[in-house]
N, C-alpha and C. Protein backbone atom coordinates (compact mmCIF):
# COMPACT_ATOMS: atom_id res chain seq x y z
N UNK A 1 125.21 -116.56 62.29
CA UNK A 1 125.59 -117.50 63.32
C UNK A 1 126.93 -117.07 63.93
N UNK A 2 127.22 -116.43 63.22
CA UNK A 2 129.24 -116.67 63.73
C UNK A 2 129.00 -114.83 64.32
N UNK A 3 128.04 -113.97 64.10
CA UNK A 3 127.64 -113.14 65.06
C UNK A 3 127.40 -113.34 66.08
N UNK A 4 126.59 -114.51 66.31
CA UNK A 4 125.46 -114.61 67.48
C UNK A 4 126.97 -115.32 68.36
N UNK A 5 127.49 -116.25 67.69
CA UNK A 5 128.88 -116.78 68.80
C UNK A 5 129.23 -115.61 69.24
N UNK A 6 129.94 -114.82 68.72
CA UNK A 6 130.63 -113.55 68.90
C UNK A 6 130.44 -112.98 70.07
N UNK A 7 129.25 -112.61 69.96
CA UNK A 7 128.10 -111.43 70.73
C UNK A 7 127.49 -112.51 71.61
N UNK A 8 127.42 -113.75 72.25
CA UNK A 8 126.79 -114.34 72.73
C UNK A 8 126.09 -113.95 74.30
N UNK A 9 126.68 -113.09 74.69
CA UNK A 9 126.22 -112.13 76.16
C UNK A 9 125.45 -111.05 75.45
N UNK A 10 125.62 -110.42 74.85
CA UNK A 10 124.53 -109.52 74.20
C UNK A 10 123.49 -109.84 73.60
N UNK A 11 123.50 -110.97 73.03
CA UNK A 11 122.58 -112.04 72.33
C UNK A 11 121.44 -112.22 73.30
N UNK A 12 121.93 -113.02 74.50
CA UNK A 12 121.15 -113.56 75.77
C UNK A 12 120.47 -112.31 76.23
N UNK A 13 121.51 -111.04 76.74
CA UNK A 13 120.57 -109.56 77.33
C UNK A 13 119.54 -109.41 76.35
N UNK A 14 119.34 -109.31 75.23
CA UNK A 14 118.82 -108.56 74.38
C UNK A 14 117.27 -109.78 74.97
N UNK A 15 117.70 -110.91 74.86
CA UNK A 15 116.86 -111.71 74.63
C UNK A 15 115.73 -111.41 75.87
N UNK A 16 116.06 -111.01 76.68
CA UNK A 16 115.45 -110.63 77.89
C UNK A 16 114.23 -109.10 77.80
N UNK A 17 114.59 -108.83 76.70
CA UNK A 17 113.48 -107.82 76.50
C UNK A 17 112.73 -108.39 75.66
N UNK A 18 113.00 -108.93 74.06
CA UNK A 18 112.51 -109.27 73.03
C UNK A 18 113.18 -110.62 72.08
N UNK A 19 112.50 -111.43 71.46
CA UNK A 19 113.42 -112.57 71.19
C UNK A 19 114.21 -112.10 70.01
N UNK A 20 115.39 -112.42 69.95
CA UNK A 20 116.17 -112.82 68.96
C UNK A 20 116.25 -113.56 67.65
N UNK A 21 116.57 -113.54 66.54
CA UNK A 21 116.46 -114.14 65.64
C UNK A 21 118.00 -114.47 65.34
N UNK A 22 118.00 -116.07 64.88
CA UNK A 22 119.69 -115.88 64.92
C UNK A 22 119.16 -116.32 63.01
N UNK A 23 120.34 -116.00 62.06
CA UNK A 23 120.16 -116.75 60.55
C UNK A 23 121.42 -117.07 60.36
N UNK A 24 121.63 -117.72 59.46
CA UNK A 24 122.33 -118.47 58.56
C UNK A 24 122.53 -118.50 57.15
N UNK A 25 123.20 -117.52 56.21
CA UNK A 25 123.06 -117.65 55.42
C UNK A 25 121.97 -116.45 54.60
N UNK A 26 122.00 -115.57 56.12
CA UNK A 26 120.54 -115.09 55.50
C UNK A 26 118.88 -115.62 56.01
N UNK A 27 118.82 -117.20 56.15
CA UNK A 27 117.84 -117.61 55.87
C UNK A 27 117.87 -117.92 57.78
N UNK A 28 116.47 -117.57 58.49
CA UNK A 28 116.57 -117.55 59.73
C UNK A 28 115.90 -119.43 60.37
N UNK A 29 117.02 -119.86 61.14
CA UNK A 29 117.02 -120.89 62.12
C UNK A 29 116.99 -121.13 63.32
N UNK A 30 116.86 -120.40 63.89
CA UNK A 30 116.59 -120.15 65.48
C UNK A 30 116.24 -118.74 66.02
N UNK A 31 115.59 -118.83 67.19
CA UNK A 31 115.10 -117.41 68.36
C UNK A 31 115.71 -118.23 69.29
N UNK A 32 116.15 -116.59 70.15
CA UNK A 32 116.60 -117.02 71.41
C UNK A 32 115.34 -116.17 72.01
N UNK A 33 114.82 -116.80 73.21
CA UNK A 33 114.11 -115.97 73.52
C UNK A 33 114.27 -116.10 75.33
N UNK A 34 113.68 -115.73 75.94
CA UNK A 34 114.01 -115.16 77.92
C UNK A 34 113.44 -116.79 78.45
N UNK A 35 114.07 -116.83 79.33
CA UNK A 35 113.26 -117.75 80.31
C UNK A 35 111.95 -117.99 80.40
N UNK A 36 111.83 -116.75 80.84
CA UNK A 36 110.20 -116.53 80.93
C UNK A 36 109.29 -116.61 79.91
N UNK A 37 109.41 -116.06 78.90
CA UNK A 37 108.89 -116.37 77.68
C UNK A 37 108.63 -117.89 77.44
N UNK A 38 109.82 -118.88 77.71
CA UNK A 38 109.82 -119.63 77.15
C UNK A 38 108.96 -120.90 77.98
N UNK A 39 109.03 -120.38 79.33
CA UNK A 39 108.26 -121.14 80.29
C UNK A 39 106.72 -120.91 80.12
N UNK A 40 106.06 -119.65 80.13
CA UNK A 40 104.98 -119.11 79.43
C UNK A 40 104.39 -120.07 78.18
N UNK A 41 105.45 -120.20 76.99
CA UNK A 41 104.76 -120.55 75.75
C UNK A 41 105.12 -122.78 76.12
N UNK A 42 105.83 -122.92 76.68
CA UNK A 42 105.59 -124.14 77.25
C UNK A 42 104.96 -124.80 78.19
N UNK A 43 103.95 -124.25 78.59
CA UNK A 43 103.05 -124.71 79.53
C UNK A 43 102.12 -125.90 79.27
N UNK A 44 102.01 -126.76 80.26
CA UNK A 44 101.32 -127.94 79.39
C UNK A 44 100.06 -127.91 79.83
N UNK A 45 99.51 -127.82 78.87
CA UNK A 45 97.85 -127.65 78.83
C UNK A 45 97.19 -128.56 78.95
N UNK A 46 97.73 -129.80 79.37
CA UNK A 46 96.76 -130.66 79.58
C UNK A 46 96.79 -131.74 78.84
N UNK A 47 96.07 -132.73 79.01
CA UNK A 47 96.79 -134.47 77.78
C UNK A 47 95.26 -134.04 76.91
N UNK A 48 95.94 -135.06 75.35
CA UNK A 48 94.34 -134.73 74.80
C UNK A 48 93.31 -135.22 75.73
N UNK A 49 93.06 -136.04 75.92
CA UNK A 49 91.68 -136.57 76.54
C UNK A 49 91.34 -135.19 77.70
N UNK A 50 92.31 -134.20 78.07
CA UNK A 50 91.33 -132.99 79.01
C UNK A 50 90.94 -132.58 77.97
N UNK A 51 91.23 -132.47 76.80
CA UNK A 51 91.12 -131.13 75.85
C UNK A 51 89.95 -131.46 74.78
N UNK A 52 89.66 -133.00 75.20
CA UNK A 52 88.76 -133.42 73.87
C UNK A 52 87.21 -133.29 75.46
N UNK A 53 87.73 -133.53 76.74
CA UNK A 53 86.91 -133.37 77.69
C UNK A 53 85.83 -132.16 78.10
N UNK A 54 87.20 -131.37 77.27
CA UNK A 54 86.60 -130.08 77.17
C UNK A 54 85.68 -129.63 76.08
N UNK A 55 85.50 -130.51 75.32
CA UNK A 55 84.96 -129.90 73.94
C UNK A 55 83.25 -129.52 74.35
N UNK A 56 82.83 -129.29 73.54
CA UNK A 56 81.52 -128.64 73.35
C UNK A 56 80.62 -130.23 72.95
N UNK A 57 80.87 -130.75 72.61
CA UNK A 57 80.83 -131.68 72.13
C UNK A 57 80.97 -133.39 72.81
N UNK A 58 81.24 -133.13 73.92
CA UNK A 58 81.96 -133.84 74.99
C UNK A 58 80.23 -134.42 75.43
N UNK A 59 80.21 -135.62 75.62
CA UNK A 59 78.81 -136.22 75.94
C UNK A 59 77.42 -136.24 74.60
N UNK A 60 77.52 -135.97 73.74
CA UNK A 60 76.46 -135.93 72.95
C UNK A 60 76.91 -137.11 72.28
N UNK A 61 75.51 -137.02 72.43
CA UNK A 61 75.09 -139.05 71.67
C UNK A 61 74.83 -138.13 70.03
N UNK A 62 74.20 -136.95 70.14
CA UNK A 62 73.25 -137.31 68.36
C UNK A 62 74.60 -136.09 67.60
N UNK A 63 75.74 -136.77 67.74
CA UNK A 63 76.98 -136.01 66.81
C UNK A 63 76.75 -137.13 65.87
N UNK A 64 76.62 -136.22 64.11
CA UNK A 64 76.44 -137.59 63.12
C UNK A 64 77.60 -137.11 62.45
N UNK A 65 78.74 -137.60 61.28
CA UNK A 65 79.76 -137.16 60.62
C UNK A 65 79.96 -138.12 59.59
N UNK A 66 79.50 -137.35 58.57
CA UNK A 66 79.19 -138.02 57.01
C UNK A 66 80.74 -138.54 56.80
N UNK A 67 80.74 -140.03 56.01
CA UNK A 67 81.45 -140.44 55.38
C UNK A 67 81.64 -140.38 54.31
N UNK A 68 83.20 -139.75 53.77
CA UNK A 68 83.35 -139.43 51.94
C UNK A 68 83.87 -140.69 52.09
N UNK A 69 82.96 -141.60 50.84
CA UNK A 69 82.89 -142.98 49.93
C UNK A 69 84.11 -142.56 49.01
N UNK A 70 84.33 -141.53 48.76
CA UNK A 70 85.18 -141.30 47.09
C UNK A 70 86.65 -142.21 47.68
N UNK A 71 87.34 -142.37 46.64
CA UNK A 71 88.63 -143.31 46.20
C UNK A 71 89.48 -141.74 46.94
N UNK A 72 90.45 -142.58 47.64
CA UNK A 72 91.53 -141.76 47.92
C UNK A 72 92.72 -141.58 46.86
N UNK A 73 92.62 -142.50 46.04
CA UNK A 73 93.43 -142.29 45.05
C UNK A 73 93.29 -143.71 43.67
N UNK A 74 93.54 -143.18 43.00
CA UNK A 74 93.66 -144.55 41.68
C UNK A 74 94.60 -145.25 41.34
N UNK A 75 94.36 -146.54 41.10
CA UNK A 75 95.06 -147.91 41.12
C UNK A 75 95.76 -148.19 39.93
N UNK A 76 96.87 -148.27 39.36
CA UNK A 76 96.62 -149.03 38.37
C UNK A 76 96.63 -150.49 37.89
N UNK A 77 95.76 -151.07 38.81
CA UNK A 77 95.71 -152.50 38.73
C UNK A 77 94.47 -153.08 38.43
């Protein structure tokens, strides 16, 4: 972290080819990654109801889906 402050303009360039990994400790907590990238992997695809609209599955009456009876867990009462 106290690199990535440091270097924080080199951080950002770099980020523009390939994302960044910043860590802490060793143990990694953040990517910096480009604009573009990030606009790309945030694109909104749509609310569920397009996505369930979309299914294969979308209009069929004879979808059947067995119910598990078993105990989700035991009581002790």
């Amino acid at each position: 972290m106290q690199d990535a402050k440091a270097r924080m303009s080199e951080l950002v360039k770099s980020a523009q080819t390939q994302p960044q990994e910043i860590t802490v400790h060793g143990k990694s907590v953040a990517v910096v990654i480009s604009r573009g990238t990030f606009d790309r992997l945030s694109q909104a695809q749509g609310s569920l109801v397009d996505f369930m609209q979309r299914s294969p599955l979308f209009d069929a009456d004879d979808v059947v889906f067995d119910r598990d009876m078993s105990l989700t867990r035991e009581t002790g009462f």
